[in-house]
PDB file of N, CA and C in Angstrom:
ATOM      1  N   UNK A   1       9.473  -2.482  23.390  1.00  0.00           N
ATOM      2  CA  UNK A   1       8.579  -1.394  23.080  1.00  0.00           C
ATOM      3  C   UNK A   1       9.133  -0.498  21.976  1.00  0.00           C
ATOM      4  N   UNK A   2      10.821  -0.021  21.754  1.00  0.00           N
ATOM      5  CA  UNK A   2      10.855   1.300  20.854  1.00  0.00           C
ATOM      6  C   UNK A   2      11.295  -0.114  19.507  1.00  0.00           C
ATOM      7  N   UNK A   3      11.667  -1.291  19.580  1.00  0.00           N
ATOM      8  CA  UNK A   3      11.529  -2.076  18.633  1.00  0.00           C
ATOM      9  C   UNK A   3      10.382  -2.041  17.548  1.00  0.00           C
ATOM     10  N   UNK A   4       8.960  -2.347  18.169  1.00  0.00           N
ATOM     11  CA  UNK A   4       7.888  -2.048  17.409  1.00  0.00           C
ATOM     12  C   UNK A   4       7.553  -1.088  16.478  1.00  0.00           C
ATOM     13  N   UNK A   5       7.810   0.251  16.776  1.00  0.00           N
ATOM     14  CA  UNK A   5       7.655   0.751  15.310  1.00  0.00           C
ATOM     15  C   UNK A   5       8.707   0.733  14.279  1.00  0.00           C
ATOM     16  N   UNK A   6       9.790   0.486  14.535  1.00  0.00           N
ATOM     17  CA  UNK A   6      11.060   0.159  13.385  1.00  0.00           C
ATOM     18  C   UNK A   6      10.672  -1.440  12.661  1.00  0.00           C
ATOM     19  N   UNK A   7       9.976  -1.994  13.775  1.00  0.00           N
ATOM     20  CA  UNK A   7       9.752  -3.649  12.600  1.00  0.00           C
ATOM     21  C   UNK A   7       8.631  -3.036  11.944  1.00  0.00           C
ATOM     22  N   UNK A   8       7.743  -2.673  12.526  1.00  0.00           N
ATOM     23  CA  UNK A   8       6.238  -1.798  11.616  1.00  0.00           C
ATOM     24  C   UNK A   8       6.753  -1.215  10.739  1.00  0.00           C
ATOM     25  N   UNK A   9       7.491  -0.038  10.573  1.00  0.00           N
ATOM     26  CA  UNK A   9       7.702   0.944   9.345  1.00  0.00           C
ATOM     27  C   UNK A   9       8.659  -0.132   8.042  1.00  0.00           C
ATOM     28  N   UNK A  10      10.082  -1.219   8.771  1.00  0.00           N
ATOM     29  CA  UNK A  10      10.445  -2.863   7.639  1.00  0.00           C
ATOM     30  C   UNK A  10       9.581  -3.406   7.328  1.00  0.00           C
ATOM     31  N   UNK A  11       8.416  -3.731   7.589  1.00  0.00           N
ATOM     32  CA  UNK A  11       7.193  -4.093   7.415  1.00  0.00           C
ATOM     33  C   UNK A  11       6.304  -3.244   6.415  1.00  0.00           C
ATOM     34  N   UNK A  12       6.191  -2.303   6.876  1.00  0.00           N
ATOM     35  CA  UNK A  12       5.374  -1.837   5.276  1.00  0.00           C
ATOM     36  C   UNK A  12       6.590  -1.573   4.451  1.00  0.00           C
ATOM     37  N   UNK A  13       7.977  -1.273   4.210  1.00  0.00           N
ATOM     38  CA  UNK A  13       8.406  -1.064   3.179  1.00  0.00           C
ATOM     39  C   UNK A  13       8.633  -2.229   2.573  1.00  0.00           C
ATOM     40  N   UNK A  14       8.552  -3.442   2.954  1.00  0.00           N
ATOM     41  CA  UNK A  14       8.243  -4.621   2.575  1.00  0.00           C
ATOM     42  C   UNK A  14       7.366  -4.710   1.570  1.00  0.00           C
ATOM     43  N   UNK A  15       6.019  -4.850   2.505  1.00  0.00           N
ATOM     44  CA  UNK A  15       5.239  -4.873   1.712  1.00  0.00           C
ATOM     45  C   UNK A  15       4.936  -3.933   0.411  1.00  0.00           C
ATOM     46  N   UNK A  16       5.452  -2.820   0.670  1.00  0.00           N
ATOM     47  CA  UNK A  16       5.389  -2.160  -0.386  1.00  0.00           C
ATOM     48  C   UNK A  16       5.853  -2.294  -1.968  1.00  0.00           C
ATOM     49  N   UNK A  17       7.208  -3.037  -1.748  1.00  0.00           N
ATOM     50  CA  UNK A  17       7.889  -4.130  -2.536  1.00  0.00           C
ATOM     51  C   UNK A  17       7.238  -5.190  -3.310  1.00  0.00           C
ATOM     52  N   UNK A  18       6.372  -5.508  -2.412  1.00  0.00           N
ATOM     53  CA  UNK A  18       5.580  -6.972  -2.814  1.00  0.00           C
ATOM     54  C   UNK A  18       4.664  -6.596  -3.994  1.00  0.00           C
ATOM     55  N   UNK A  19       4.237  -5.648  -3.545  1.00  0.00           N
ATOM     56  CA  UNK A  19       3.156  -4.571  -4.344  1.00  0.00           C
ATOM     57  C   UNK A  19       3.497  -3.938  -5.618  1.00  0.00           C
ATOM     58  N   UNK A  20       4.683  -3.651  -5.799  1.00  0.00           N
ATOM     59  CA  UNK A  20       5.240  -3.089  -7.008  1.00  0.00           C
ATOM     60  C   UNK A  20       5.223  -4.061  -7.696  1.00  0.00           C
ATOM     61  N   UNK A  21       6.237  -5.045  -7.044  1.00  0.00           N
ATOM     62  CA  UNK A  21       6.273  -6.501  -7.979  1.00  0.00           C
ATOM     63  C   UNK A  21       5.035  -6.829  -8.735  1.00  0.00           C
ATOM     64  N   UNK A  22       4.273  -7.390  -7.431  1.00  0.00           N
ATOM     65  CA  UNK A  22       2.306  -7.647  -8.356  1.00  0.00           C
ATOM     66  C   UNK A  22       1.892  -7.076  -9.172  1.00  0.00           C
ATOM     67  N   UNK A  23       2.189  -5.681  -8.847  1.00  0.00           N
ATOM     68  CA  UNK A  23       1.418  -4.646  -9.710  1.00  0.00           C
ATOM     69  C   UNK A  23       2.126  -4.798 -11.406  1.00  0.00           C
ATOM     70  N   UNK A  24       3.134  -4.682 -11.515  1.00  0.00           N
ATOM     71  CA  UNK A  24       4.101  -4.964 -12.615  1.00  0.00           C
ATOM     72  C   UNK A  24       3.624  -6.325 -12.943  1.00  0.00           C
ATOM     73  N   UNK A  25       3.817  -7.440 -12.518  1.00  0.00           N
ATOM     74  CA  UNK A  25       3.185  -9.145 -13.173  1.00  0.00           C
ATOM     75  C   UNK A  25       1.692  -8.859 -13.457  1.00  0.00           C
ATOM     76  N   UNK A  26       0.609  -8.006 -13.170  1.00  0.00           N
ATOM     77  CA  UNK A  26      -0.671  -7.679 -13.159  1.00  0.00           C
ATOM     78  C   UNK A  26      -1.325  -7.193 -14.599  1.00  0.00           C
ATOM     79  N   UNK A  27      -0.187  -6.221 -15.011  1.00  0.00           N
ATOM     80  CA  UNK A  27      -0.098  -5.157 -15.934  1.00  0.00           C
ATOM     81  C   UNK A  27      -0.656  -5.853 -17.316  1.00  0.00           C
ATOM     82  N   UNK A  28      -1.621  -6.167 -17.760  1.00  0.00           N
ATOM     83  CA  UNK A  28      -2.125  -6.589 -18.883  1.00  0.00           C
ATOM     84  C   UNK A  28      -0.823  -6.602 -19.803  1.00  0.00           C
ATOM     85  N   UNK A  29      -0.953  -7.372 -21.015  1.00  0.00           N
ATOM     86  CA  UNK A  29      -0.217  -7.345 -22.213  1.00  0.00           C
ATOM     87  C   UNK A  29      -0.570  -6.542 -23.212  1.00  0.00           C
ATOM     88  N   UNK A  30       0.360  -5.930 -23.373  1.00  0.00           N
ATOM     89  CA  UNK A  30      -0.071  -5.367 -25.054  1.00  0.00           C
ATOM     90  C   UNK A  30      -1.365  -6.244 -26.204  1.00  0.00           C
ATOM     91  N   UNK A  31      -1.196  -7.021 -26.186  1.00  0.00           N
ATOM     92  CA  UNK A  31      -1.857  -8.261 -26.775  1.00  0.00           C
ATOM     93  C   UNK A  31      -3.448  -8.003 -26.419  1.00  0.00           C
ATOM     94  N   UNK A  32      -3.444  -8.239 -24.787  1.00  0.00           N
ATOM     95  CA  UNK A  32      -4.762  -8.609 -24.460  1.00  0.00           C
ATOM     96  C   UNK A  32      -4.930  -7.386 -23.886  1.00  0.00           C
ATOM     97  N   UNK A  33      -4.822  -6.191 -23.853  1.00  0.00           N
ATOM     98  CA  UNK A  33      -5.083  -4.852 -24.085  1.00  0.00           C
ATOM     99  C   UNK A  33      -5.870  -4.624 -25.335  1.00  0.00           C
ATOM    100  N   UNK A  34      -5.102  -4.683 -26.177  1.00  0.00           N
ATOM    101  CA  UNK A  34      -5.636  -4.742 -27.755  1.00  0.00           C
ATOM    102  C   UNK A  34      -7.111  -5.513 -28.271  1.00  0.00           C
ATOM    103  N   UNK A  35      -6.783  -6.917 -27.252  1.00  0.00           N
ATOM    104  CA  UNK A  35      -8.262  -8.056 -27.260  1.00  0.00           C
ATOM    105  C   UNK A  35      -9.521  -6.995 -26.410  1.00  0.00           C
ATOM    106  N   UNK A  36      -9.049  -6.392 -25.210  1.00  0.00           N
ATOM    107  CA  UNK A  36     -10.160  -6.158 -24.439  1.00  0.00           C
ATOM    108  C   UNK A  36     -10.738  -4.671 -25.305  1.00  0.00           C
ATOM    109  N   UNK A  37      -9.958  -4.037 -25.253  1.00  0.00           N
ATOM    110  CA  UNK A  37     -10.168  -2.601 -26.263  1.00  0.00           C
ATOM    111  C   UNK A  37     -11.106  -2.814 -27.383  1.00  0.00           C
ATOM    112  N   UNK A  38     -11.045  -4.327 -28.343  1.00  0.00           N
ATOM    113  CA  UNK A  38     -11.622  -4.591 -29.660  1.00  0.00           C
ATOM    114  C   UNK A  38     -12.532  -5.764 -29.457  1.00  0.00           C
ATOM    115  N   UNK A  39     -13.132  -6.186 -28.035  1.00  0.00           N
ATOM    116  CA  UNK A  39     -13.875  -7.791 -27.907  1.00  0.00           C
ATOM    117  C   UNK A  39     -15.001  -6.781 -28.387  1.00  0.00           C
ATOM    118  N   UNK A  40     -16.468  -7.485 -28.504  1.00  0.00           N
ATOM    119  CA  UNK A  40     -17.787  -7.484 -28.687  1.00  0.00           C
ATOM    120  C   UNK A  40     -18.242  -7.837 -27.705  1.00  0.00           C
ATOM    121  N   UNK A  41     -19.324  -7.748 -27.692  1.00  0.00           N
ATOM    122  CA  UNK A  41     -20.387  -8.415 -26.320  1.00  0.00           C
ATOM    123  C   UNK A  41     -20.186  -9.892 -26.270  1.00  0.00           C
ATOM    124  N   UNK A  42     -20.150 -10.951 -27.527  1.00  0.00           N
ATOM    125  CA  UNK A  42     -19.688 -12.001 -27.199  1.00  0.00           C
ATOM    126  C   UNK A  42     -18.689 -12.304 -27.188  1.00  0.00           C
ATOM    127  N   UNK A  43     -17.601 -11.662 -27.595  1.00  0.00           N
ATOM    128  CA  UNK A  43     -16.092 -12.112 -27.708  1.00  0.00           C
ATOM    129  C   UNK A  43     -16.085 -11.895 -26.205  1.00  0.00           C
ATOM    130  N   UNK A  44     -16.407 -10.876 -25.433  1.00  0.00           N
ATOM    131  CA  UNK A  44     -16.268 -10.771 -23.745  1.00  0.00           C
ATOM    132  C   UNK A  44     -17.178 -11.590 -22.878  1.00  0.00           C
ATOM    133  N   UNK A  45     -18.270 -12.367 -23.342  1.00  0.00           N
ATOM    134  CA  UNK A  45     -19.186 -13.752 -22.684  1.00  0.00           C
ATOM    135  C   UNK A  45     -18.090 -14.692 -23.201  1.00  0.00           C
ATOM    136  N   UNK A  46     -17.615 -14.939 -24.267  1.00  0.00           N
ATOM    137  CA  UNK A  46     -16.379 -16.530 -24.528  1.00  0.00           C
ATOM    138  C   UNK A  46     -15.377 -16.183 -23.700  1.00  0.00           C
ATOM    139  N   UNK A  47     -14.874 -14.832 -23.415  1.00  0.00           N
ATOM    140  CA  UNK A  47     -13.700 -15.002 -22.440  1.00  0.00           C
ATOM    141  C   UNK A  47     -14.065 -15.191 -20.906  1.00  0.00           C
ATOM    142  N   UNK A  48     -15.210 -15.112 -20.524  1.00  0.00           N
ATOM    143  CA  UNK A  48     -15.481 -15.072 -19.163  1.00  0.00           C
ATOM    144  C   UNK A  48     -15.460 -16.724 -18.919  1.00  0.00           C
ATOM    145  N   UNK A  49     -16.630 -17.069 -19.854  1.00  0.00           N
ATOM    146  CA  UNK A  49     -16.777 -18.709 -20.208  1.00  0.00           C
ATOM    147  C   UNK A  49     -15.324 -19.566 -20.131  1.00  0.00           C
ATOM    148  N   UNK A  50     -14.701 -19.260 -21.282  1.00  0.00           N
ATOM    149  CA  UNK A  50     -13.271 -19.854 -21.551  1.00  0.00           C
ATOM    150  C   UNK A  50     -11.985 -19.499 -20.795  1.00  0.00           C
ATOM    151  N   UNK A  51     -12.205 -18.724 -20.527  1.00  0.00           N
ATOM    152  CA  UNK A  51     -10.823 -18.414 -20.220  1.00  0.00           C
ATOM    153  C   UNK A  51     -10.012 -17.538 -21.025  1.00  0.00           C
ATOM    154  N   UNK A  52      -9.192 -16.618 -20.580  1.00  0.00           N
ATOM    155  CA  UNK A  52      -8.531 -15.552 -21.512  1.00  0.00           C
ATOM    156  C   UNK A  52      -7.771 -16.573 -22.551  1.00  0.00           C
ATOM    157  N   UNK A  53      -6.964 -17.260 -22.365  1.00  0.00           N
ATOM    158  CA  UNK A  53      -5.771 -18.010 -23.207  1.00  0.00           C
ATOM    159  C   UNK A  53      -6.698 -18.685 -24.552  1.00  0.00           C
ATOM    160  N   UNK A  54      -7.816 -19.263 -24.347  1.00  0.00           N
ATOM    161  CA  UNK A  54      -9.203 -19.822 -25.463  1.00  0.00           C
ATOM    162  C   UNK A  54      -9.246 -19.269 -26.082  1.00  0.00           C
ATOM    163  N   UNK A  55      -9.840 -17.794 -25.416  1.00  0.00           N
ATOM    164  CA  UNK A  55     -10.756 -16.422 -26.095  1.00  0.00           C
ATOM    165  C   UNK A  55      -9.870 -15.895 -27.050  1.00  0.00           C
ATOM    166  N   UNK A  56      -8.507 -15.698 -27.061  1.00  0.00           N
ATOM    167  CA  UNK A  56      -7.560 -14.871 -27.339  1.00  0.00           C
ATOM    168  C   UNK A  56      -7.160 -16.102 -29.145  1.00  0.00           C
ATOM    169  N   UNK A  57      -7.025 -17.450 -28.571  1.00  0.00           N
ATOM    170  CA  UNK A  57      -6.824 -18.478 -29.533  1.00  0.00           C
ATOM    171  C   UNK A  57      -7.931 -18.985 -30.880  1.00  0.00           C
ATOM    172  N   UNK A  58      -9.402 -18.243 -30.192  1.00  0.00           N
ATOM    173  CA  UNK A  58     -10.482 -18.484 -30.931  1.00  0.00           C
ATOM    174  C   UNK A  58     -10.446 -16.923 -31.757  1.00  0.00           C
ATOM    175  N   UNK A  59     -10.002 -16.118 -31.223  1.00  0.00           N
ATOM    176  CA  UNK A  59     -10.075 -14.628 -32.175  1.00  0.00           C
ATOM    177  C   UNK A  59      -8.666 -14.371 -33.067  1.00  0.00           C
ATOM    178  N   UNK A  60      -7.244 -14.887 -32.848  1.00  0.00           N
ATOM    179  CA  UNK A  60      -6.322 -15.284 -33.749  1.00  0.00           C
ATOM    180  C   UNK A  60      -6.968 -16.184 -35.115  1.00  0.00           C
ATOM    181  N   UNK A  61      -7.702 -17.289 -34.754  1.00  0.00           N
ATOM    182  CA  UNK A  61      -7.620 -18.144 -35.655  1.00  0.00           C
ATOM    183  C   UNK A  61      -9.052 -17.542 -36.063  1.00  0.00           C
ATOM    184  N   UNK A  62      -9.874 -16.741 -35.940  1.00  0.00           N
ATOM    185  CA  UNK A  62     -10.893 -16.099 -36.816  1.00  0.00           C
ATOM    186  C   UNK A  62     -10.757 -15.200 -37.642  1.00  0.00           C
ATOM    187  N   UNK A  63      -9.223 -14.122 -37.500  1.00  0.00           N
ATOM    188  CA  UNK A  63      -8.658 -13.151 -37.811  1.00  0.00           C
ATOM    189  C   UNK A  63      -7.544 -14.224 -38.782  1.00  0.00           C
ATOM    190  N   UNK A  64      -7.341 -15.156 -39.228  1.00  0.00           N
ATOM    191  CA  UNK A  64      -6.377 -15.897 -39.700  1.00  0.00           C
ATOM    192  C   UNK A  64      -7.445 -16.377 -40.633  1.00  0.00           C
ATOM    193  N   UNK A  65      -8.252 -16.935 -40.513  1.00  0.00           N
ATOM    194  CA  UNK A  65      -9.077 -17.271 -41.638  1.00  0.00           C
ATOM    195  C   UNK A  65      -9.791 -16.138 -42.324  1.00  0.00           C
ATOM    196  N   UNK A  66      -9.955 -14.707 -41.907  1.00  0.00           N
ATOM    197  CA  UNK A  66     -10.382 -13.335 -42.532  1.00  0.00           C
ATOM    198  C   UNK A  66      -9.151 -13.261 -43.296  1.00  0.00           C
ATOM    199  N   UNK A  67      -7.842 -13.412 -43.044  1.00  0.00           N
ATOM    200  CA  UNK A  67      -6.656 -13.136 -43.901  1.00  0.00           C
ATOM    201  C   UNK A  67      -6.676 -14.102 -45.051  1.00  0.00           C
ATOM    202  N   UNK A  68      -6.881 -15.320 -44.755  1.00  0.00           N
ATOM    203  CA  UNK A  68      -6.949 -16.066 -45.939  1.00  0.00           C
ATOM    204  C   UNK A  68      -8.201 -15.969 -47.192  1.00  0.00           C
ATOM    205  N   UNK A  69      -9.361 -15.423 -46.271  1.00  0.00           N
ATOM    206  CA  UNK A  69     -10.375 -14.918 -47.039  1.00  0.00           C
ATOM    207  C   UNK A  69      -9.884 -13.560 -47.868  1.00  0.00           C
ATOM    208  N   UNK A  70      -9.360 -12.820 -47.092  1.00  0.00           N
ATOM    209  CA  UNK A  70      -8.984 -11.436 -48.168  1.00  0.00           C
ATOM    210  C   UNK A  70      -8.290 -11.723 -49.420  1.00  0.00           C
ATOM    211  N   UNK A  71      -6.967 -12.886 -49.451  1.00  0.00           N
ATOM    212  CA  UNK A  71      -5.933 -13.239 -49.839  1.00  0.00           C
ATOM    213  C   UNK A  71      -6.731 -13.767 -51.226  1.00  0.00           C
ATOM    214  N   UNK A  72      -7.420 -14.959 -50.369  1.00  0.00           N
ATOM    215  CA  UNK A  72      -8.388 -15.492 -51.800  1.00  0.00           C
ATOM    216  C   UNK A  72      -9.352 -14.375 -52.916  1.00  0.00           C
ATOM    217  N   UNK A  73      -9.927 -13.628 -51.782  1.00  0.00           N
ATOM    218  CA  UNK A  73     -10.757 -12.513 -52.483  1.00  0.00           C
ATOM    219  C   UNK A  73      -9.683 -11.846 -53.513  1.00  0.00           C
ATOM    220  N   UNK A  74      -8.562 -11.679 -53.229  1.00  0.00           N
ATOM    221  CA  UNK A  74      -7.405 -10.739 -54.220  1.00  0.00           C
ATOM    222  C   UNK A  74      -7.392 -11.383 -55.170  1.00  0.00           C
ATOM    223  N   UNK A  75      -7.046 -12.610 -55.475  1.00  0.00           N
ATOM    224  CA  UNK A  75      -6.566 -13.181 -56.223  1.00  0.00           C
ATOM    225  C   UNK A  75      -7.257 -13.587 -57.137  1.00  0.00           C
TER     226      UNK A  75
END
């Protein structure tokens, strides 16, 4: 009986642990912070569709061919 609340109270500080951890692995990236902050209405339908890792690979390489377009435009 006076066992039970001492494993209860190791028990949530446990879990509480678990929780920090998650919460920290959870924490968006700088990166895809930046993606969600700047998507469009469809850049956020291709990521739902695709998958973040796609969405993120299809807006690099659209932003990579705008650079090569500027580059050419300079020159």
């Amino acid at each position: 009986m006076v066992l039970f609340p001492v494993l209860l109270m190791l028990f949530a500080l446990g879990m509480e642990r678990v929780e920090n951890r998650l919460r920290k692995l959870l924490e968006p990236d700088e990166e895809v912070q930046q993606y969600l902050d700047n998507a469009s209405n469809a850049e956020v339908k291709e990521l739902t569709k695709l998958g973040l890792p796609a969405a993120v690979a299809r807006v690099r390489k659209r932003r990579s061919r705008a650079d090569d377009l500027d580059v050419a435009r300079a020159s």
